[in-house]
PDB file of N, CA and C in Angstrom:
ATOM      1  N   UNK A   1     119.002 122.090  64.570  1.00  0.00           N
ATOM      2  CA  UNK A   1     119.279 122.271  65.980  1.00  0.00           C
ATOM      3  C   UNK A   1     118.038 122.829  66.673  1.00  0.00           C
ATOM      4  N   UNK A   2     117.962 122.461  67.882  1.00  0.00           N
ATOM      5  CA  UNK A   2     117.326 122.652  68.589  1.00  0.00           C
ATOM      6  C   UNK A   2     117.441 123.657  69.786  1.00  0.00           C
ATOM      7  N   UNK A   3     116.132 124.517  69.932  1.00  0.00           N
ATOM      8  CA  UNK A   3     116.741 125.380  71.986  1.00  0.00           C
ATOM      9  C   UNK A   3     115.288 124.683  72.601  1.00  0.00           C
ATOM     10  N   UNK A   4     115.506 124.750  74.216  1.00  0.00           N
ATOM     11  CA  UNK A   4     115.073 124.405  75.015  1.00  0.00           C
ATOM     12  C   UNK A   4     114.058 125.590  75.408  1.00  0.00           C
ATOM     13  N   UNK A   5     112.983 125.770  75.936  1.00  0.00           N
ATOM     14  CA  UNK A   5     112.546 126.885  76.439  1.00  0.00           C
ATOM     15  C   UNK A   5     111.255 126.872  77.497  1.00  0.00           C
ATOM     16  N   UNK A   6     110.878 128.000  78.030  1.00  0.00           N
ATOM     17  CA  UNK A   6     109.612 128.183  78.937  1.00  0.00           C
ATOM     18  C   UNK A   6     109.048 129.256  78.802  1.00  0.00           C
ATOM     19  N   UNK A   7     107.751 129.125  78.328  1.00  0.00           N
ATOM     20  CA  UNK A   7     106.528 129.773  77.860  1.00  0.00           C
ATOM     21  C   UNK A   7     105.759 130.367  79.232  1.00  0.00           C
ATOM     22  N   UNK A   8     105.494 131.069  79.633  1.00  0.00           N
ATOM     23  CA  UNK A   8     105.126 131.485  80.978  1.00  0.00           C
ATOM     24  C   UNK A   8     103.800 132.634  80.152  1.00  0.00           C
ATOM     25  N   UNK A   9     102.613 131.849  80.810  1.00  0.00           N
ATOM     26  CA  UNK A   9     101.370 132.963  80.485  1.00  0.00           C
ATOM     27  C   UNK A   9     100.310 133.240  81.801  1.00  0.00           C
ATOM     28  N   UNK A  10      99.644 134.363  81.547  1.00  0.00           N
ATOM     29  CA  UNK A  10      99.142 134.635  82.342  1.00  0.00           C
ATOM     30  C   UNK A  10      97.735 135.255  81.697  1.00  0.00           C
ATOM     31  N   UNK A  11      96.605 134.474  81.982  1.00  0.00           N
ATOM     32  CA  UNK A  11      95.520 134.488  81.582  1.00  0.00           C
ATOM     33  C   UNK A  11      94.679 135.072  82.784  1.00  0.00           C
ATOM     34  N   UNK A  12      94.457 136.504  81.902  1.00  0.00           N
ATOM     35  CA  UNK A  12      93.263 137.207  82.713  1.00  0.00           C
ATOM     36  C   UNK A  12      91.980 137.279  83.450  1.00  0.00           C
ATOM     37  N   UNK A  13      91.485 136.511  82.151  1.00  0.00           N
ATOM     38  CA  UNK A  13      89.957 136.086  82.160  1.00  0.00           C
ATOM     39  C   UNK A  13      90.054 134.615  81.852  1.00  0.00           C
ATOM     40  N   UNK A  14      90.824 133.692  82.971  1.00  0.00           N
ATOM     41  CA  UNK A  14      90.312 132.139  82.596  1.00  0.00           C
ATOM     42  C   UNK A  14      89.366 131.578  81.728  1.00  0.00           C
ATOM     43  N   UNK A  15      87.963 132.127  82.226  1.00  0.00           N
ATOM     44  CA  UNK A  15      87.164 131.021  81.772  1.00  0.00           C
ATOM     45  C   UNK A  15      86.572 131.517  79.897  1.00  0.00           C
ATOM     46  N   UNK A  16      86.976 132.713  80.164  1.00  0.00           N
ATOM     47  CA  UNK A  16      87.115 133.140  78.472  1.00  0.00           C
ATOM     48  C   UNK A  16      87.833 132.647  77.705  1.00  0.00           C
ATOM     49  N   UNK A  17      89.235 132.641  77.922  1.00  0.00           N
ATOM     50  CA  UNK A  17      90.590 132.189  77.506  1.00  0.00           C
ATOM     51  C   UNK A  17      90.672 131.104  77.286  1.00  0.00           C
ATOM     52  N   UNK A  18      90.392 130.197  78.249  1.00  0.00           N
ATOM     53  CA  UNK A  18      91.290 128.814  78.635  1.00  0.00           C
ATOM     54  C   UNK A  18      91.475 128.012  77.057  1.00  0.00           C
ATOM     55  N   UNK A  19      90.005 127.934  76.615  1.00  0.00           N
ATOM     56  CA  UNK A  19      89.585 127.235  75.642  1.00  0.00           C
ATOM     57  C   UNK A  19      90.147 127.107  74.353  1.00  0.00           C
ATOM     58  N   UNK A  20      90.557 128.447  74.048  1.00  0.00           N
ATOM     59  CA  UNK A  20      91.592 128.866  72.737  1.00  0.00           C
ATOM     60  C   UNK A  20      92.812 128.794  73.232  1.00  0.00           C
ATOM     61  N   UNK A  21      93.327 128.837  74.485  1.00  0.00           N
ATOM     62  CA  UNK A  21      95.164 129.269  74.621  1.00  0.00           C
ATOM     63  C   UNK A  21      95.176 127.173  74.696  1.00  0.00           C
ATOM     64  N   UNK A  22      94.051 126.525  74.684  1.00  0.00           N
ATOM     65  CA  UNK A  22      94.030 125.254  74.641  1.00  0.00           C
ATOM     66  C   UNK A  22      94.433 124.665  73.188  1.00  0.00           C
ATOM     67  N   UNK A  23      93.267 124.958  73.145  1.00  0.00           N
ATOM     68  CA  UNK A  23      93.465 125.021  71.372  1.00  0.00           C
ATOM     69  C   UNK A  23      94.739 125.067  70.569  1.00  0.00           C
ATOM     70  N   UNK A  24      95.134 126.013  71.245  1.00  0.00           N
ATOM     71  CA  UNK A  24      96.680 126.205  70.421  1.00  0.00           C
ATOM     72  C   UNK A  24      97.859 126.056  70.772  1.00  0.00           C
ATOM     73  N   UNK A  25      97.448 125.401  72.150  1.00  0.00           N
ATOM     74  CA  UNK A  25      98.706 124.984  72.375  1.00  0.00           C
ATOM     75  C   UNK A  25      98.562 123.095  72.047  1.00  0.00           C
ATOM     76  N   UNK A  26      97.437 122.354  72.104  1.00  0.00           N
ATOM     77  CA  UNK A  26      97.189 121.436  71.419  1.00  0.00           C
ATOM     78  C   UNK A  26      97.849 120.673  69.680  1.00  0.00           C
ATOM     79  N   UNK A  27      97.480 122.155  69.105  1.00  0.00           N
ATOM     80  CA  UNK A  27      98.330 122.445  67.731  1.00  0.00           C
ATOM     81  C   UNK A  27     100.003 121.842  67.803  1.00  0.00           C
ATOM     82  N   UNK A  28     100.658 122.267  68.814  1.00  0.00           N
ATOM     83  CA  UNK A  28     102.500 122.149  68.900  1.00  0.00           C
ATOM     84  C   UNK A  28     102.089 121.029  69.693  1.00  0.00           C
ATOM     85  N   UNK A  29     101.646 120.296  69.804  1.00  0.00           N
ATOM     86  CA  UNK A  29     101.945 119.279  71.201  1.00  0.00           C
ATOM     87  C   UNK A  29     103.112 118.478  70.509  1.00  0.00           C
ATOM     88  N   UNK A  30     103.916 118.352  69.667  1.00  0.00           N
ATOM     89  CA  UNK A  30     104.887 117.750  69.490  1.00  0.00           C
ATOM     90  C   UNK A  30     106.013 118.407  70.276  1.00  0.00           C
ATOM     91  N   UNK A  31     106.207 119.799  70.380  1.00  0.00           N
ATOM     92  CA  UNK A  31     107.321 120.724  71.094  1.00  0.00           C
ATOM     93  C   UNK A  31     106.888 120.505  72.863  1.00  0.00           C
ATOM     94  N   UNK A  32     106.003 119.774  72.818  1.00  0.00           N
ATOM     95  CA  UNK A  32     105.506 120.146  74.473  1.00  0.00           C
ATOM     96  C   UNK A  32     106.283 119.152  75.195  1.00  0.00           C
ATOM     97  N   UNK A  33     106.873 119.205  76.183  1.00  0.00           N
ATOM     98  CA  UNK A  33     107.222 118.224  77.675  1.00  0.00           C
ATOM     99  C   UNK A  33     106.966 118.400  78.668  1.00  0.00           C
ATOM    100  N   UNK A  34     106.366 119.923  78.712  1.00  0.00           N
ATOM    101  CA  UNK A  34     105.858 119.552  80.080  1.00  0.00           C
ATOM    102  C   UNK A  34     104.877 120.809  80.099  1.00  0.00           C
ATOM    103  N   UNK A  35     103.912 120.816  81.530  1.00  0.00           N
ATOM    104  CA  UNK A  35     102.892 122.082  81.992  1.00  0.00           C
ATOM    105  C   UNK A  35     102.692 122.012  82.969  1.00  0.00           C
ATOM    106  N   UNK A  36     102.629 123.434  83.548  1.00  0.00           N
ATOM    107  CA  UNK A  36     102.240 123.734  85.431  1.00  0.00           C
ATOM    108  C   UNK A  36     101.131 124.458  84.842  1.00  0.00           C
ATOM    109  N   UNK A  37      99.871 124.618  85.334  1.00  0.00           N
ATOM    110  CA  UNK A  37      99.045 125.280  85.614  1.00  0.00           C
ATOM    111  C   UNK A  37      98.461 125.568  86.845  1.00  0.00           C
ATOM    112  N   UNK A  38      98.949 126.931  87.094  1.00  0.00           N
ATOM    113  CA  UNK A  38      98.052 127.339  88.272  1.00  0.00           C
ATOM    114  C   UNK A  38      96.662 127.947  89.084  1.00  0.00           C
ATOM    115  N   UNK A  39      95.955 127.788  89.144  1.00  0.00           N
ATOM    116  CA  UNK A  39      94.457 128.683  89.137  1.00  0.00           C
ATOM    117  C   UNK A  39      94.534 129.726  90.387  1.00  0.00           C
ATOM    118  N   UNK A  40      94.326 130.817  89.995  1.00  0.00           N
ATOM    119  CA  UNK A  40      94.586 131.634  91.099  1.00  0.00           C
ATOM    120  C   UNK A  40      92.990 132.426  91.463  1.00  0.00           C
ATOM    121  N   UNK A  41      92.264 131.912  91.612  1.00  0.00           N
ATOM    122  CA  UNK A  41      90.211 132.044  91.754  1.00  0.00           C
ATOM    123  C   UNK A  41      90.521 133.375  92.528  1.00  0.00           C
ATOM    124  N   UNK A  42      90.971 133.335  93.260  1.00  0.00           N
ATOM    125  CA  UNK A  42      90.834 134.779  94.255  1.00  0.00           C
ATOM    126  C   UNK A  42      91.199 136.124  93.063  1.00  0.00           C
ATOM    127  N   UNK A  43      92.215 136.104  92.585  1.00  0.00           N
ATOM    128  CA  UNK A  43      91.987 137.378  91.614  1.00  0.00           C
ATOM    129  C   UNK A  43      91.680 137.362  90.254  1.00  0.00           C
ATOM    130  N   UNK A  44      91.048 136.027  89.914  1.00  0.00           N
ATOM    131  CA  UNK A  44      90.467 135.431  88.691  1.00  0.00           C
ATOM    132  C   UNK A  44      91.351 135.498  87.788  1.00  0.00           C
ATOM    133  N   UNK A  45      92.462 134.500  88.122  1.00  0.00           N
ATOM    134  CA  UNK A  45      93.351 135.112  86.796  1.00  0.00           C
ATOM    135  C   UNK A  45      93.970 133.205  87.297  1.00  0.00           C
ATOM    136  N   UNK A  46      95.054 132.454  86.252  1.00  0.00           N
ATOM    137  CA  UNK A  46      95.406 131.484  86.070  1.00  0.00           C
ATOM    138  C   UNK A  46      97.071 131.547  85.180  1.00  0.00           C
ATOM    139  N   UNK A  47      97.622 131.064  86.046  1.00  0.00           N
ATOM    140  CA  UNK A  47      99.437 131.145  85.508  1.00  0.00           C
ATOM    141  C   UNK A  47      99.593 129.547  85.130  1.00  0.00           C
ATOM    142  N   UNK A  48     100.516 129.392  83.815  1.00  0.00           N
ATOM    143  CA  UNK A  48     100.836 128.361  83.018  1.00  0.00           C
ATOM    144  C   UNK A  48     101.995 128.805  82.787  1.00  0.00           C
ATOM    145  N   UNK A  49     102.897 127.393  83.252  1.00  0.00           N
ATOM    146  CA  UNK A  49     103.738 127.059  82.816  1.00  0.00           C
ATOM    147  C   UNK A  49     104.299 126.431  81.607  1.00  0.00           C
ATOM    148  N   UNK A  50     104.959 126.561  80.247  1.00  0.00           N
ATOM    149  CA  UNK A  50     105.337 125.260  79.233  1.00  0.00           C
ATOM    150  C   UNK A  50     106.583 124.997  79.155  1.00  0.00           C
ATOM    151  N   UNK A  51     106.858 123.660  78.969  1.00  0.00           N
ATOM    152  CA  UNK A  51     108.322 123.758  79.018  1.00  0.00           C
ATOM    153  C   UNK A  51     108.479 122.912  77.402  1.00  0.00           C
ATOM    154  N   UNK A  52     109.335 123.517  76.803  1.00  0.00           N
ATOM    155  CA  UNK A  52     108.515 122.942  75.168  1.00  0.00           C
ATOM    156  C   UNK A  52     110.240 122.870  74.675  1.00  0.00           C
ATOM    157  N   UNK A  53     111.139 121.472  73.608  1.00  0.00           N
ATOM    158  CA  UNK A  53     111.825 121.852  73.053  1.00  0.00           C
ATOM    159  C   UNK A  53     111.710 121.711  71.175  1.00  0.00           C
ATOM    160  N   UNK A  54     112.202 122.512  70.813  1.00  0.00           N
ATOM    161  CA  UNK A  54     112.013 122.499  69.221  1.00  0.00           C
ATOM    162  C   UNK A  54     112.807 124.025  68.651  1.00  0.00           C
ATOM    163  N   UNK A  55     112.524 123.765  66.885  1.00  0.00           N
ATOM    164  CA  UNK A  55     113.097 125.001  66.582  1.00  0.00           C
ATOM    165  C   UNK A  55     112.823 126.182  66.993  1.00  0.00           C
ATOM    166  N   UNK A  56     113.312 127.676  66.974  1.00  0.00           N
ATOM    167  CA  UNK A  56     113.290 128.889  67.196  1.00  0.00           C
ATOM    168  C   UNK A  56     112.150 128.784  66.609  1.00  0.00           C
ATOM    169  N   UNK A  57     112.310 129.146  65.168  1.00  0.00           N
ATOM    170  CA  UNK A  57     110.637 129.676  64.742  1.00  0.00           C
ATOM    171  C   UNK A  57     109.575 128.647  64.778  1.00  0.00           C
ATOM    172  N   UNK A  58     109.391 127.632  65.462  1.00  0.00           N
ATOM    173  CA  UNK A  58     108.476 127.056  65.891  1.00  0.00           C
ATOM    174  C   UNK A  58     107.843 127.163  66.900  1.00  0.00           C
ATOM    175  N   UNK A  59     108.893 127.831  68.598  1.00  0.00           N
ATOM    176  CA  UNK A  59     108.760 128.319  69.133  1.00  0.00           C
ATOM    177  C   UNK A  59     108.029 129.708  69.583  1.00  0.00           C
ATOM    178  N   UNK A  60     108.513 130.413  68.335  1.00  0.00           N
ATOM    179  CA  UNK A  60     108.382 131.481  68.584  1.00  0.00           C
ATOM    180  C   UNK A  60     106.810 131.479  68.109  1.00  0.00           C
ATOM    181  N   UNK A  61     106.071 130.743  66.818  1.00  0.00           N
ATOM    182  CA  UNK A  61     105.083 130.609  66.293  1.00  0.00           C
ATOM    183  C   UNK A  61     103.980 130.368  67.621  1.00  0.00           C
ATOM    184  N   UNK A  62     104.513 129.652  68.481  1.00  0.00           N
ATOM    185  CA  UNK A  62     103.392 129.300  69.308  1.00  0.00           C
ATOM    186  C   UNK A  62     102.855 130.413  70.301  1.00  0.00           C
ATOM    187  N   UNK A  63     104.506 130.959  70.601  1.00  0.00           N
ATOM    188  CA  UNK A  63     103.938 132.287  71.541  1.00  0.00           C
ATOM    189  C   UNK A  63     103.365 133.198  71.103  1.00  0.00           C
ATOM    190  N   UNK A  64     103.819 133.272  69.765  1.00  0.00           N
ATOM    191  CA  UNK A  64     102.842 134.446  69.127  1.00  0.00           C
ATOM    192  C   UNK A  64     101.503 134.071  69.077  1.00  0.00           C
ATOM    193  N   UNK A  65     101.378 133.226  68.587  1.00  0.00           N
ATOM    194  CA  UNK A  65      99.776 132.983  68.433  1.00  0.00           C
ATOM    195  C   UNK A  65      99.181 132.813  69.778  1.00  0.00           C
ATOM    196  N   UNK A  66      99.975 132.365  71.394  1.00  0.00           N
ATOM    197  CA  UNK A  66      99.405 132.508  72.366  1.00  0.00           C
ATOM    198  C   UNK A  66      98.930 134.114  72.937  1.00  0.00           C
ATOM    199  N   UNK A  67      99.954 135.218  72.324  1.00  0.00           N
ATOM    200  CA  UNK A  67      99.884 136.134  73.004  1.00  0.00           C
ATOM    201  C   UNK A  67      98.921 137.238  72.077  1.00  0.00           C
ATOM    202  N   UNK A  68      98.324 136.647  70.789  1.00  0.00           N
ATOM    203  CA  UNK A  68      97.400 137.228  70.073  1.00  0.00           C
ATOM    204  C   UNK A  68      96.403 136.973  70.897  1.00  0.00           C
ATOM    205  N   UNK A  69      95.845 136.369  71.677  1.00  0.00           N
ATOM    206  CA  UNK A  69      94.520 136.155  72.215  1.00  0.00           C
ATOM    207  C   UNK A  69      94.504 136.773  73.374  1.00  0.00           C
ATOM    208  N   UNK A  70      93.107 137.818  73.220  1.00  0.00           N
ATOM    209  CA  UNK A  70      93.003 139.131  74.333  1.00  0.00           C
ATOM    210  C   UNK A  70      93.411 138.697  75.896  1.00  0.00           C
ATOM    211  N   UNK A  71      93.370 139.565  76.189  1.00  0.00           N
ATOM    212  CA  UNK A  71      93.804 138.752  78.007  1.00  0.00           C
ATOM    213  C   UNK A  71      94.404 137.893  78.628  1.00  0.00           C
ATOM    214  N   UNK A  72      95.737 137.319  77.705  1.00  0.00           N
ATOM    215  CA  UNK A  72      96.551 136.836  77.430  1.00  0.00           C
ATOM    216  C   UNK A  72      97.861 137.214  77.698  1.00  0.00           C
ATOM    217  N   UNK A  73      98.641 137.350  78.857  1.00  0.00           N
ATOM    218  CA  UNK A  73     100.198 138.395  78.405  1.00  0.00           C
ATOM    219  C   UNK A  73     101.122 137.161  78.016  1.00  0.00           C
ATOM    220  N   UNK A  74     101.805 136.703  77.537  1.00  0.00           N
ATOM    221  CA  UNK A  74     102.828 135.717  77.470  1.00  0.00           C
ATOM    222  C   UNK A  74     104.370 136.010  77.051  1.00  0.00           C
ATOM    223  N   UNK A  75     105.387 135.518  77.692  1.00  0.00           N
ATOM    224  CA  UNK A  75     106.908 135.482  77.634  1.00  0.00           C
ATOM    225  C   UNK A  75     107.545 134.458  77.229  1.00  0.00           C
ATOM    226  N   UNK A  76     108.647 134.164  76.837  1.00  0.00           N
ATOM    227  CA  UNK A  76     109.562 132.700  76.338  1.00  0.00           C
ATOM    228  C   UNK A  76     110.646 133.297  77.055  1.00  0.00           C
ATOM    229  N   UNK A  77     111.319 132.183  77.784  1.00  0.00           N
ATOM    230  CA  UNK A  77     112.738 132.344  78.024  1.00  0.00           C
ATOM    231  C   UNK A  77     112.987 131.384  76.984  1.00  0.00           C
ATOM    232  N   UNK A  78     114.401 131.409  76.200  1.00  0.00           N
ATOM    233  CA  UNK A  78     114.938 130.357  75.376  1.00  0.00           C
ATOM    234  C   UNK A  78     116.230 130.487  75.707  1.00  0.00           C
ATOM    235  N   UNK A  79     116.963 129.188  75.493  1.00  0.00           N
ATOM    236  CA  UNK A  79     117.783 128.520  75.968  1.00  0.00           C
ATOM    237  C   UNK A  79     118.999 128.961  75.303  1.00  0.00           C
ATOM    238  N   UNK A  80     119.972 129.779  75.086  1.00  0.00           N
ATOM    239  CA  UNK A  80     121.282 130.465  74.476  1.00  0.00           C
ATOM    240  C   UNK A  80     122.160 128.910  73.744  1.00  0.00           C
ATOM    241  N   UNK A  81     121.907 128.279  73.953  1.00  0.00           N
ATOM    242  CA  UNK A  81     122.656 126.771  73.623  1.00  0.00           C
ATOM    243  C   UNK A  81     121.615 125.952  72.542  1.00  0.00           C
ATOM    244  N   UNK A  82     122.218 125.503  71.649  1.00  0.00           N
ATOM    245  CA  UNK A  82     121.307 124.898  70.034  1.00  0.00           C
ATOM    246  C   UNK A  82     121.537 123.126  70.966  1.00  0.00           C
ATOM    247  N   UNK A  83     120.898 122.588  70.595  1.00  0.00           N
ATOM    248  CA  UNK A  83     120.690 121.214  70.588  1.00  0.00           C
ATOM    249  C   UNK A  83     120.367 120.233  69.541  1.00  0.00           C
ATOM    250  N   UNK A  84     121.254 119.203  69.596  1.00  0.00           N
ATOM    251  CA  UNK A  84     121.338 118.228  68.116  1.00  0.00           C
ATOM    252  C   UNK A  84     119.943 117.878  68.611  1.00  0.00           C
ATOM    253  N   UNK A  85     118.776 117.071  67.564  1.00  0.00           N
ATOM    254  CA  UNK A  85     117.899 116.769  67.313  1.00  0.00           C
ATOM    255  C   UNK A  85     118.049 115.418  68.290  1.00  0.00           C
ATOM    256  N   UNK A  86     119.128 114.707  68.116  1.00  0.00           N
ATOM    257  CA  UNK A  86     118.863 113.171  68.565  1.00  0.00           C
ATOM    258  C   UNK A  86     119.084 113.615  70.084  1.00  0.00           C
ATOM    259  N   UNK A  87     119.652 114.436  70.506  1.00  0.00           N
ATOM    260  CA  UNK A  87     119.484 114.769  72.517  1.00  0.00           C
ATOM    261  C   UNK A  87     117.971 115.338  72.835  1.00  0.00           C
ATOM    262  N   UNK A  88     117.247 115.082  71.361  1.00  0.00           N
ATOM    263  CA  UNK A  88     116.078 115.646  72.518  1.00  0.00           C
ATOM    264  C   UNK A  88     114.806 114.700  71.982  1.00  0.00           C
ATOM    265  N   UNK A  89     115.338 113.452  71.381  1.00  0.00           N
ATOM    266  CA  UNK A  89     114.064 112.706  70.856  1.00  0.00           C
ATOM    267  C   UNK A  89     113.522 112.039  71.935  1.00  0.00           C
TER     268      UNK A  89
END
């Protein structure tokens, strides 16, 4: 089974960051469906959206490893409801 979820980060130092929170989110691109990215230049900082479905600890693997990287804060909402595999191929 599957949950649905949204990864919401907020990168401090863009042009430090971008490159690795790339990187690894590249890694899951199978869990990925979707991304907002926002650039916010005036207080040098950049908000991302993910909207990703797959298992819990697959999930959870990605945020962690997003929110290991300095200047980085990141959150998951996940979805309270499991999903059969074939509703989300």
């Amino acid at each position: 089974m599957k949950k649905i979820a949204v990864i919401s980060a907020i990168l401090e130092d863009p042009e430090g960051t971008q490159q690795k929170f790339n990187e690894i989110v590249a890694n899951f691109k199978g869990l990925i469906r979707g991304r907002m990215g926002l650039p916010m230049p005036e207080v040098s900082a950049s908000l991302i959206s993910i909207a990703v479905i797959g298992e819990t600890d697959d999930i959870n693997n990605l945020t962690g490893k997003l929110g290991k990287i300095p200047g980085i804060s990141v959150k998951t909402a996940m979805s309270k409801k499991d999903y059969p595999v074939k509703a989300v191929l």
